[in-house]
N, C-alpha and C. Protein backbone atom coordinates (compact mmCIF):
# COMPACT_ATOMS: atom_id res chain seq x y z
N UNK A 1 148.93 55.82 117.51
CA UNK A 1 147.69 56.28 116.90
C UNK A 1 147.01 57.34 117.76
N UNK A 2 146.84 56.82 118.59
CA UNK A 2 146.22 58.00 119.53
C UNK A 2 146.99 59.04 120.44
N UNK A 3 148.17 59.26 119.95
CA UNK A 3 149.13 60.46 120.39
C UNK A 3 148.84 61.35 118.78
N UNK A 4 149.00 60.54 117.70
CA UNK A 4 148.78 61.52 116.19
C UNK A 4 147.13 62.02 116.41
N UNK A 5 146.40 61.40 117.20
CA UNK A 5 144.97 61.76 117.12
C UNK A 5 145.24 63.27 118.32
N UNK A 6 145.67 63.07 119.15
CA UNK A 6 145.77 63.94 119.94
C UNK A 6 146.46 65.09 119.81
N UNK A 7 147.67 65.23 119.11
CA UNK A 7 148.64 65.83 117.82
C UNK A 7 147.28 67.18 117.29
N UNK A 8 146.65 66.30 116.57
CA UNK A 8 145.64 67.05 115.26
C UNK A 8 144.97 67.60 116.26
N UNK A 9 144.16 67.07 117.05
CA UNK A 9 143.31 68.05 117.87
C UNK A 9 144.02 69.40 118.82
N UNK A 10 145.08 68.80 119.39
CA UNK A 10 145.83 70.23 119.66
C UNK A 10 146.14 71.01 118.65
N UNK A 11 146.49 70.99 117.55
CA UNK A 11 147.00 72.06 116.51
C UNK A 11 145.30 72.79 115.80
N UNK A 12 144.34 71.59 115.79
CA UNK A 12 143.06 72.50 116.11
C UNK A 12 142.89 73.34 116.69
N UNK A 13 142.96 73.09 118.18
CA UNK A 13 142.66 73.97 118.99
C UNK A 13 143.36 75.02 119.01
N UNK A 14 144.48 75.65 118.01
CA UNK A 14 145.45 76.62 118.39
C UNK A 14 144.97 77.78 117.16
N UNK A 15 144.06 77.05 116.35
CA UNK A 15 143.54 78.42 115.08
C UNK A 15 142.06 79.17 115.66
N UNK A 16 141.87 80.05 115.05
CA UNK A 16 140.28 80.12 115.20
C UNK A 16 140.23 81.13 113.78
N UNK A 17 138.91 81.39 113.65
CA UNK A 17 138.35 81.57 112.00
C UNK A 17 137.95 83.13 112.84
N UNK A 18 138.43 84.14 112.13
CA UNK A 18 138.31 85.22 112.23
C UNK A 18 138.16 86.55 111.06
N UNK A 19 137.03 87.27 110.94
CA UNK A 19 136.85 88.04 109.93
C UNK A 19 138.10 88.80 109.05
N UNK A 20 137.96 88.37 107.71
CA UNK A 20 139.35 88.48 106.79
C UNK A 20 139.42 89.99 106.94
N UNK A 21 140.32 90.97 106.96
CA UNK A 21 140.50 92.13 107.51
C UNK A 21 141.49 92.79 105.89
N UNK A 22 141.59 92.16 104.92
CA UNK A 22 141.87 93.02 103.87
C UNK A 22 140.98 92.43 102.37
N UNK A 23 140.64 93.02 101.61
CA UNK A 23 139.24 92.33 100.78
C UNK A 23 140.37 91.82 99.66
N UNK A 24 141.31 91.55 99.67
CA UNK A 24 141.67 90.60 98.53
C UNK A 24 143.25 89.46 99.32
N UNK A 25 142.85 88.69 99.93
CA UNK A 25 144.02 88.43 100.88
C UNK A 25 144.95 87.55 99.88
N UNK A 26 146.35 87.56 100.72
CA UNK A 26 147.70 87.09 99.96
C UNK A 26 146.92 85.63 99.59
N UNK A 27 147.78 84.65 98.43
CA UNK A 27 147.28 83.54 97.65
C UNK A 27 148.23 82.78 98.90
N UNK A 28 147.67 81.44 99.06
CA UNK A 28 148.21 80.46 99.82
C UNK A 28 147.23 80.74 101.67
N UNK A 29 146.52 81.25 101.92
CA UNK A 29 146.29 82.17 103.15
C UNK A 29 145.06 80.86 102.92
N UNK A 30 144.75 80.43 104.43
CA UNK A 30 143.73 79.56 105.02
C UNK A 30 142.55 80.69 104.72
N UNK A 31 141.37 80.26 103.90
CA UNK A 31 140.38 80.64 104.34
C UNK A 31 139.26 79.98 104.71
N UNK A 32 137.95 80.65 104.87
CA UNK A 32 136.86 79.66 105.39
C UNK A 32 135.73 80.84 104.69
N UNK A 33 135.08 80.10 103.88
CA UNK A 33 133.97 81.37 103.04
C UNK A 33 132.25 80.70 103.46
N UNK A 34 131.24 81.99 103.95
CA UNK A 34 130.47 81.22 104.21
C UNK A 34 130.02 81.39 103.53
N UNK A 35 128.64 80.34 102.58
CA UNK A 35 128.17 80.31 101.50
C UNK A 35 126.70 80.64 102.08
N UNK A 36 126.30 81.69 101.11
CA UNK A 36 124.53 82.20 100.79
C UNK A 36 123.54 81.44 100.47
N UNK A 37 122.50 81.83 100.03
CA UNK A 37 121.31 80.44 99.71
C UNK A 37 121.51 80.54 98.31
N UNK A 38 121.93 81.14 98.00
CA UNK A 38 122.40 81.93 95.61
C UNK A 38 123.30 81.19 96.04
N UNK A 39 124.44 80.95 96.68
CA UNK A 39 125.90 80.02 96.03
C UNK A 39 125.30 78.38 96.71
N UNK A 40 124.56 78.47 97.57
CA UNK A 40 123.99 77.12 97.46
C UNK A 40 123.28 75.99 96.50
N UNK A 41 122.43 77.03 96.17
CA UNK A 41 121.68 76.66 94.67
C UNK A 41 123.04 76.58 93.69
N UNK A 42 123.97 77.47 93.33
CA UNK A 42 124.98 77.22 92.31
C UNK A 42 125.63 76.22 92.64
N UNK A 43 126.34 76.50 93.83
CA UNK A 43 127.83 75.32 94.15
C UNK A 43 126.84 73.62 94.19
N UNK A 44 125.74 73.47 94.86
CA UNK A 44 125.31 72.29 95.00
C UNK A 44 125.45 71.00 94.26
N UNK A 45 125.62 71.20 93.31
CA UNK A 45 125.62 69.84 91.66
C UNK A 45 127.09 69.95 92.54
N UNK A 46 127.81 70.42 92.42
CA UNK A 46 129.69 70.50 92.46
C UNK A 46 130.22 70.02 93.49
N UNK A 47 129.10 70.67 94.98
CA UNK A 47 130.09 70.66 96.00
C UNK A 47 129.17 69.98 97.29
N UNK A 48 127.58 70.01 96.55
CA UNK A 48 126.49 69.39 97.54
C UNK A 48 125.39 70.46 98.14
N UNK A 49 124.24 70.07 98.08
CA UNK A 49 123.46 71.07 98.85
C UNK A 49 123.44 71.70 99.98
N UNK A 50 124.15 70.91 100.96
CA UNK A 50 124.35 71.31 102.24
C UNK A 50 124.98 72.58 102.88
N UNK A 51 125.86 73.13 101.65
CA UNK A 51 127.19 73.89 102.40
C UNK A 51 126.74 75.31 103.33
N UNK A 52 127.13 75.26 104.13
CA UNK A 52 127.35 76.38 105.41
C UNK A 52 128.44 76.93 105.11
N UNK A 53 129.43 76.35 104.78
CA UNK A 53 130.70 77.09 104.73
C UNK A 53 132.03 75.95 104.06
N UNK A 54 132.53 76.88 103.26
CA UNK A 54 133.65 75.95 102.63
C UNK A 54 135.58 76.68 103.03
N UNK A 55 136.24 75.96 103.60
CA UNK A 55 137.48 76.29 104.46
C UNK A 55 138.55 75.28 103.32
N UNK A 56 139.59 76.57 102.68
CA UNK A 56 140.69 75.93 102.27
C UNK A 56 141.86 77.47 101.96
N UNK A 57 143.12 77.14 100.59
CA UNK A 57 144.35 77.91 101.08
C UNK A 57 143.55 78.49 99.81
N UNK A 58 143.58 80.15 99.36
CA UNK A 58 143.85 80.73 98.69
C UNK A 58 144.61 80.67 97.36
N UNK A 59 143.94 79.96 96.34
CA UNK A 59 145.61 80.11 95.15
C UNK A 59 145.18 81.54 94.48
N UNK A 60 144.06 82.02 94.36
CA UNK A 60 144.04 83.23 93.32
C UNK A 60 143.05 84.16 93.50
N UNK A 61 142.77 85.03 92.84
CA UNK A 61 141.42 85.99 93.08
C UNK A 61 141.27 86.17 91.33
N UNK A 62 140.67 85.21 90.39
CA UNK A 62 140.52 85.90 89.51
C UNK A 62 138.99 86.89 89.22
N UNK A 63 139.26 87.72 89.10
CA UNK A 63 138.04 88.36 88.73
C UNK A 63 137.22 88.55 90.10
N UNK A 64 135.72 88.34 89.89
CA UNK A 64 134.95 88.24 91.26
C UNK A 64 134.75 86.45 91.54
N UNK A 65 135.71 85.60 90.88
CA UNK A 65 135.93 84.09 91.35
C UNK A 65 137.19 84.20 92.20
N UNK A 66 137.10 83.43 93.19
CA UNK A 66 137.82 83.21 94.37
C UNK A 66 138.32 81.64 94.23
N UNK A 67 139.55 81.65 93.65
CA UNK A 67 140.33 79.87 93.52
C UNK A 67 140.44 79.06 94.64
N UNK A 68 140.11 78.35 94.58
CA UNK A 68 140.55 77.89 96.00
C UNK A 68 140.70 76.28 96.16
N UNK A 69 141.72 75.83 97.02
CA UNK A 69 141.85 74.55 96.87
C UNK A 69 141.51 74.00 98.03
N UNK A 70 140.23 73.35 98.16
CA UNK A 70 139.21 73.11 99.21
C UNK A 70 140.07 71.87 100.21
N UNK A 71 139.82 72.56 101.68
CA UNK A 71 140.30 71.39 102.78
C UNK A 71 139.15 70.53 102.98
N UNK A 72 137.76 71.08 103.23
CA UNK A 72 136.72 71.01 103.89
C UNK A 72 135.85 71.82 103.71
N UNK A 73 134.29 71.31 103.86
CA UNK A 73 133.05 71.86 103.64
C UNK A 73 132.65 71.78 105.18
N UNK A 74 132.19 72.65 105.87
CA UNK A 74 131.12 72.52 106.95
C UNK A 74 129.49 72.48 106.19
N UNK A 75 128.68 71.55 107.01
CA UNK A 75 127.51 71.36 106.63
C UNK A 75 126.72 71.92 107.29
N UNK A 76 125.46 72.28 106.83
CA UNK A 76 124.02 73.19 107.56
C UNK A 76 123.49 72.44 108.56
N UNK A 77 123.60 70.96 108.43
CA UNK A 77 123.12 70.03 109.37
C UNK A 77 124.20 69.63 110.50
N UNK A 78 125.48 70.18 110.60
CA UNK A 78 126.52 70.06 111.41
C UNK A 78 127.14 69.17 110.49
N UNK A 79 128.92 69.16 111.29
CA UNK A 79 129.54 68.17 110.78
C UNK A 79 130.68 68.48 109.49
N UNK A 80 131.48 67.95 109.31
CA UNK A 80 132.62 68.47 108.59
C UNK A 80 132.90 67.66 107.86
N UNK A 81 132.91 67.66 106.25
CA UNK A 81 133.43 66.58 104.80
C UNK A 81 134.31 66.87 104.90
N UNK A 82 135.88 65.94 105.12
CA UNK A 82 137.02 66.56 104.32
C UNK A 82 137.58 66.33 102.76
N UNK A 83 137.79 67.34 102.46
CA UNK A 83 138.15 67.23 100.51
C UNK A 83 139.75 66.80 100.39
N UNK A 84 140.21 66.63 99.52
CA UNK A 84 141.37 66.57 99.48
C UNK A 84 142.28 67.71 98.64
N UNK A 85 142.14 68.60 98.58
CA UNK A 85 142.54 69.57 97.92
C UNK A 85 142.21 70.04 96.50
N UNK A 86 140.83 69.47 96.26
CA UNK A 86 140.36 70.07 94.97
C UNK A 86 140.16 71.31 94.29
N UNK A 87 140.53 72.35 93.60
CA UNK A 87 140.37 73.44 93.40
C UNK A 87 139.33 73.51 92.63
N UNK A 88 138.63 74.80 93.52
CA UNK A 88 136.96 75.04 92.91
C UNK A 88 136.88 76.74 92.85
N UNK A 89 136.48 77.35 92.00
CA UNK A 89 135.70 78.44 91.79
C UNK A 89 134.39 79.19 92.64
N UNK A 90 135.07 79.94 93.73
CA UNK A 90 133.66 80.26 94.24
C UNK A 90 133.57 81.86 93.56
N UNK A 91 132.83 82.49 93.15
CA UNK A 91 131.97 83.79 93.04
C UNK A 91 131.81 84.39 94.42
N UNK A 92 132.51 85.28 94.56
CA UNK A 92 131.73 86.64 95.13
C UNK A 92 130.32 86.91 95.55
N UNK A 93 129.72 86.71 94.71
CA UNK A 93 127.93 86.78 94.62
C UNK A 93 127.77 85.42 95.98
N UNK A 94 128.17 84.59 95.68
CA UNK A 94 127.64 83.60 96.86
C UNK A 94 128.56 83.31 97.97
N UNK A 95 129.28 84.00 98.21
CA UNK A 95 129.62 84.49 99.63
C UNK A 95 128.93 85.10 100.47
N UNK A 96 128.62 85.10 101.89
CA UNK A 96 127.84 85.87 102.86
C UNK A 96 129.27 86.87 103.48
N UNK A 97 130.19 86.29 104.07
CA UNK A 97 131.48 86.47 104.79
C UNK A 97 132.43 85.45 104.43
N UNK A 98 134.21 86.37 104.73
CA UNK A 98 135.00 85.34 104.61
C UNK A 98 135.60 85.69 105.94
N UNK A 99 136.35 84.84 106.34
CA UNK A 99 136.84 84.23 107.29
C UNK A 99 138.33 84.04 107.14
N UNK A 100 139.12 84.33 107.61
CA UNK A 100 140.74 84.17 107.88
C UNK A 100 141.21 82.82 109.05
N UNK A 101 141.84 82.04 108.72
CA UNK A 101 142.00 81.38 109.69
C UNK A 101 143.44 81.75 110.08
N UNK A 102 143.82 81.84 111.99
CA UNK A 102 144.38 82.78 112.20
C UNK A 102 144.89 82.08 113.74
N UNK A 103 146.14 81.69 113.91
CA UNK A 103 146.89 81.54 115.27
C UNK A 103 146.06 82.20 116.39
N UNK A 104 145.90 81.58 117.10
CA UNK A 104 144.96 81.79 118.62
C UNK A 104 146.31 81.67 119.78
N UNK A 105 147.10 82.72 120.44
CA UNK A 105 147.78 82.34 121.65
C UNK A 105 147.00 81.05 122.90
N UNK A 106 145.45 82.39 123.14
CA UNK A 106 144.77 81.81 124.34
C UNK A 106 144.19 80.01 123.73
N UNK A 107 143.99 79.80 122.47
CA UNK A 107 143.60 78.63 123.05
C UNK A 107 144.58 77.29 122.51
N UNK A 108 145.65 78.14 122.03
CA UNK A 108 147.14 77.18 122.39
C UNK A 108 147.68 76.93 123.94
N UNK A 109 147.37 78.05 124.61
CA UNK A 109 147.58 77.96 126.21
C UNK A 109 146.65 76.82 126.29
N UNK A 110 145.57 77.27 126.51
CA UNK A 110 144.36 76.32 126.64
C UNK A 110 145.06 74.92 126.80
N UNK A 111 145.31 74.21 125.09
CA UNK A 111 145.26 72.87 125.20
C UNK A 111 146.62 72.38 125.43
N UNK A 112 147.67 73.44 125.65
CA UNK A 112 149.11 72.74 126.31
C UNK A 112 148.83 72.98 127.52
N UNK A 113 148.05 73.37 128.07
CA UNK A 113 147.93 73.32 129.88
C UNK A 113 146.58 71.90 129.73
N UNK A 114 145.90 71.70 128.70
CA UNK A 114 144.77 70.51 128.93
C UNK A 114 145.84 69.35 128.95
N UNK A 115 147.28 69.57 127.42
CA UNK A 115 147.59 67.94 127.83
C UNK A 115 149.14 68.14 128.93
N UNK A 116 149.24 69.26 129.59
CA UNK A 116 150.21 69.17 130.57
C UNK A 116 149.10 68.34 131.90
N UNK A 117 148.04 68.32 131.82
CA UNK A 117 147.19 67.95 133.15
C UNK A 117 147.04 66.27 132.89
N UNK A 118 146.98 66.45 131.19
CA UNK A 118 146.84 64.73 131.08
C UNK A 118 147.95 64.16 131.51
N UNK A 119 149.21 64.42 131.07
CA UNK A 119 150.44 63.61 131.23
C UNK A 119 150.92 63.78 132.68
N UNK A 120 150.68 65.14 133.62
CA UNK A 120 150.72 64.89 135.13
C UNK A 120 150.07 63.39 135.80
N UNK A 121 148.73 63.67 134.92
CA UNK A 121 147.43 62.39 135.82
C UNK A 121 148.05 60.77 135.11
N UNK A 122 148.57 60.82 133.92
CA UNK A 122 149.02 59.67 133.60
C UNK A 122 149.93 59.28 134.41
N UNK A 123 151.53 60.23 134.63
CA UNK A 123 152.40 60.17 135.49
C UNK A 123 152.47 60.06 136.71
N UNK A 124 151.48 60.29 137.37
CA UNK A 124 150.99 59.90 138.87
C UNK A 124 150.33 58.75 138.95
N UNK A 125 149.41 58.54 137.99
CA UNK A 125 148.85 57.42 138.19
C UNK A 125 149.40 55.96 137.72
N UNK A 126 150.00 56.41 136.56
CA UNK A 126 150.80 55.04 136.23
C UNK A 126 150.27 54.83 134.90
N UNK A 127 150.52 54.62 133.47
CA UNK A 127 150.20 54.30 132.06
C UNK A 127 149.58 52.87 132.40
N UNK A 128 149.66 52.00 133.12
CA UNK A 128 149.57 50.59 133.38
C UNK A 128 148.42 50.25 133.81
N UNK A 129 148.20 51.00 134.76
CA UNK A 129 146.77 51.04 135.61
C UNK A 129 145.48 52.02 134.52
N UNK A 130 146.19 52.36 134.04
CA UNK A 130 145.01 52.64 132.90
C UNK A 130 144.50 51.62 132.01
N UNK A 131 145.56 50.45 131.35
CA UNK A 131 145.51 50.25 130.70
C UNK A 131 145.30 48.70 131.00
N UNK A 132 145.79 48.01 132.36
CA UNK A 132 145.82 46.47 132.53
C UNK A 132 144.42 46.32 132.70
N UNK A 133 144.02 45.16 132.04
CA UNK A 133 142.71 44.56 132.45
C UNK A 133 142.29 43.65 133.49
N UNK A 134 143.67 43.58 134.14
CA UNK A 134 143.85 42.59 135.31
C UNK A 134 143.40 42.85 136.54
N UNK A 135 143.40 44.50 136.75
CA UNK A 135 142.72 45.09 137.99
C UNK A 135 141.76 44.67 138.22
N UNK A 136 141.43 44.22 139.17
CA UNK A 136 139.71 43.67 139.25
C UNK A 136 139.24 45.08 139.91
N UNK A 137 138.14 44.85 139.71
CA UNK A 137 137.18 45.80 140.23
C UNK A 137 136.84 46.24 141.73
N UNK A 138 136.23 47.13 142.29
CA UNK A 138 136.38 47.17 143.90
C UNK A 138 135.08 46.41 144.38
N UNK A 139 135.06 46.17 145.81
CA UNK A 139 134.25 44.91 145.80
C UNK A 139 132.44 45.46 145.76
N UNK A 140 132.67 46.61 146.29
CA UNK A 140 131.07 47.07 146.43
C UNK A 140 130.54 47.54 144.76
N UNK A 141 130.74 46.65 143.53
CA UNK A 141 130.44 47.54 142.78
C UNK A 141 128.83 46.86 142.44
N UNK A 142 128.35 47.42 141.26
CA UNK A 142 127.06 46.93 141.13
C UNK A 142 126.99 45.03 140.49
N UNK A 143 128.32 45.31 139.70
CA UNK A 143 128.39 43.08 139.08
C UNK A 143 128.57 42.65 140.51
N UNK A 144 129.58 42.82 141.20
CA UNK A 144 129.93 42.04 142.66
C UNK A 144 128.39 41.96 143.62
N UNK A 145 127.70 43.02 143.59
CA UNK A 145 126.19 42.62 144.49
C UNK A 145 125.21 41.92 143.55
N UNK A 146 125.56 42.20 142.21
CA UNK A 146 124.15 41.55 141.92
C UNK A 146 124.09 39.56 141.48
N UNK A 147 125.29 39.27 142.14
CA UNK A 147 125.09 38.15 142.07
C UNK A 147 125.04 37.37 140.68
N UNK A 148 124.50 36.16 140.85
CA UNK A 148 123.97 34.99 140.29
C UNK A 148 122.74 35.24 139.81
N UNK A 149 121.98 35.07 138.53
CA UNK A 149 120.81 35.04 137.85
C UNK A 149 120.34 33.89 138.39
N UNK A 150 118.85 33.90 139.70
CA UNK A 150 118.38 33.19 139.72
C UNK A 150 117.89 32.06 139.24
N UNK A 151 117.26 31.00 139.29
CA UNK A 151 116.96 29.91 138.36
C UNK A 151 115.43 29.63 138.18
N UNK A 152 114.77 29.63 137.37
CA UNK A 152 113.47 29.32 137.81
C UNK A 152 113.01 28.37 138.74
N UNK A 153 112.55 28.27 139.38
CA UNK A 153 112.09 27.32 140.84
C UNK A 153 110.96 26.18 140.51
N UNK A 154 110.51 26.31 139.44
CA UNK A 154 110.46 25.01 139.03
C UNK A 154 110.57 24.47 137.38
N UNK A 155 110.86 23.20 136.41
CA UNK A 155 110.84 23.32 135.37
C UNK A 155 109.49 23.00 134.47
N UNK A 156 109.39 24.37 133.77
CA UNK A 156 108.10 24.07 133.12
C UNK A 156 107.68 22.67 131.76
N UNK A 157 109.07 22.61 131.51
CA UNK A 157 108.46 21.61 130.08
C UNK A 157 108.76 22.32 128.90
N UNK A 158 107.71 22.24 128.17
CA UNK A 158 107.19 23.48 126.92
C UNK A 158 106.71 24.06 127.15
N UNK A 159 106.80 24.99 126.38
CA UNK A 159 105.82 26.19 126.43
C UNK A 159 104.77 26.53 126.16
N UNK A 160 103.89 27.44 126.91
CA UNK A 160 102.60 27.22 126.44
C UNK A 160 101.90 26.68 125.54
N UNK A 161 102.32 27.75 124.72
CA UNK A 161 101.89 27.44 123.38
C UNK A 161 102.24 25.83 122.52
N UNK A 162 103.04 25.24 122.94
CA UNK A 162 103.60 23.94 122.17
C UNK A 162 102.69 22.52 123.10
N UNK A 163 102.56 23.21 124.54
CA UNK A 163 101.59 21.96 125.22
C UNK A 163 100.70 21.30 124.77
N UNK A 164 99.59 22.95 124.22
CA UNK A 164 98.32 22.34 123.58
C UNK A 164 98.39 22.13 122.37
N UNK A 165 99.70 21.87 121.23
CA UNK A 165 99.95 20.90 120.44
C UNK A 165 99.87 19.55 120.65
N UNK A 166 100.73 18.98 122.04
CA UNK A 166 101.08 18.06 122.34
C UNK A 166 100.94 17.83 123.83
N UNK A 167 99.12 17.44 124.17
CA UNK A 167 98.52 17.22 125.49
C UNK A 167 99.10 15.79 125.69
N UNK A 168 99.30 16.00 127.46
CA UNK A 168 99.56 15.08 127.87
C UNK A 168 99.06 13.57 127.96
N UNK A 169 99.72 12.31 127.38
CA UNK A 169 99.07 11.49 127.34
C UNK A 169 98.36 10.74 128.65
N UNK A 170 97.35 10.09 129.00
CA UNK A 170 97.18 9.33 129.52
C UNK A 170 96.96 7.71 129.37
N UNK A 171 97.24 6.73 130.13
CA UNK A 171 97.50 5.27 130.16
C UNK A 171 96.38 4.69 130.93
C-alpha cells in the first residue's frame, strides 16, 4: 500500500501544468482549464461553485465548447475532487487560461534522487528498526523521567459537593 502511495506521488511529481502553446491542442492531451467568475456561475449546478480550475484528457473542440473528460476539479478554497472521467462541456467564454500538462525532467530528478535517499536511509538503517515496536526507548526520554503519577496524600471521601448532602453523623 504504501509503495503504490509512493508510486502516485512520484509520477506526480514528474508533470507540471504549463501554458498550452497551440490554441486548439491534439484530442486525448492532459489539460487543466482555469475557470472565470462567468464559467463559475455557469458550470456550478454541474460541476459546483467552487471551481478554480478543472484538469482532464481532451476528446474534442467542438465549436467554442471544449469536451473534456474530467480527472479533477481544483477548488478556490484549496484542495482537489477527483471525478472519474465524466465528460463535460466547457465554453471558451469561461475559461481564464489553459494549461498543458507536460513531463518535467528537473522534477523527475528531484523525486528519484528524494526516493534514492529514502531507500539508502532504509538500507543503512535496517526496514526492522523502523518498524519493531520492541525497541524501547532511550533512557533520558521525557516518559522515563516523568515517573509515576503521584497519589493524593491524603483520602478525601466525597466530594464537596456530595458532603453537604450527606453531613457527618454524630453518636
Amino acid at each position: 500500500m504504501m509503495m503504490v502511495a509512493g508510486i502516485g506521488v512520484a509520477t506526480q511529481g514528474c508533470y507540471t501544468l504549463q501554458p498550452s502553446s497551440v490554441a486548439v491542442p491534439e484530442p486525448t492531451t492532459r489539460l487543466a482549464f482555469t475557470i472565470n467568475d462567468v464559467g463559475r456561475v455557469a458550470l456550478g449546478g454541474s460541476m459546483g461553485p467552487e471551481l478554480r480550475q478543472v484538469e482532464g484528457n481532451l476528446q474534442s473542440k467542438d465549436g467554442d465548447d471544449y469536451v473534456v473528460k474530467v480527472a479533477g476539479v481544483q477548488l478556490l478554497q484549496g484542495g482537489f475532487q477527483a471525478w472519474a472521467g465524466e465528460t463535460v462541456r466547457i465554453n471558451s467564454k469561461y475559461v481564464s487560461a489553459v494549461f498543458e500538462k507536460k513531463f518535467s525532467p528537473g522534477k523527475t530528478a528531484l523525486a528519484v534522487g528524494g526516493a534514492a535517499v529514502a531507500v539508502t536511509l532504509l538500507a543503512s538503517k535496517g526496514v526492522r528498526s523502523f518498524l519493531d515496536p520492541r525497541d524501547e526507548p532511550p533512557s533520558d526520554t521525557f516518559q522515563t523521567r516523568r515517573g509515576r503519577m503521584p497519589l493524593p496524600s491524603r483520602n478525601p471521601g466525597l466530594p464537596p459537593f456530595l458532603r453537604s448532602l450527606n453531613p457527618p453523623r454524630s453518636h
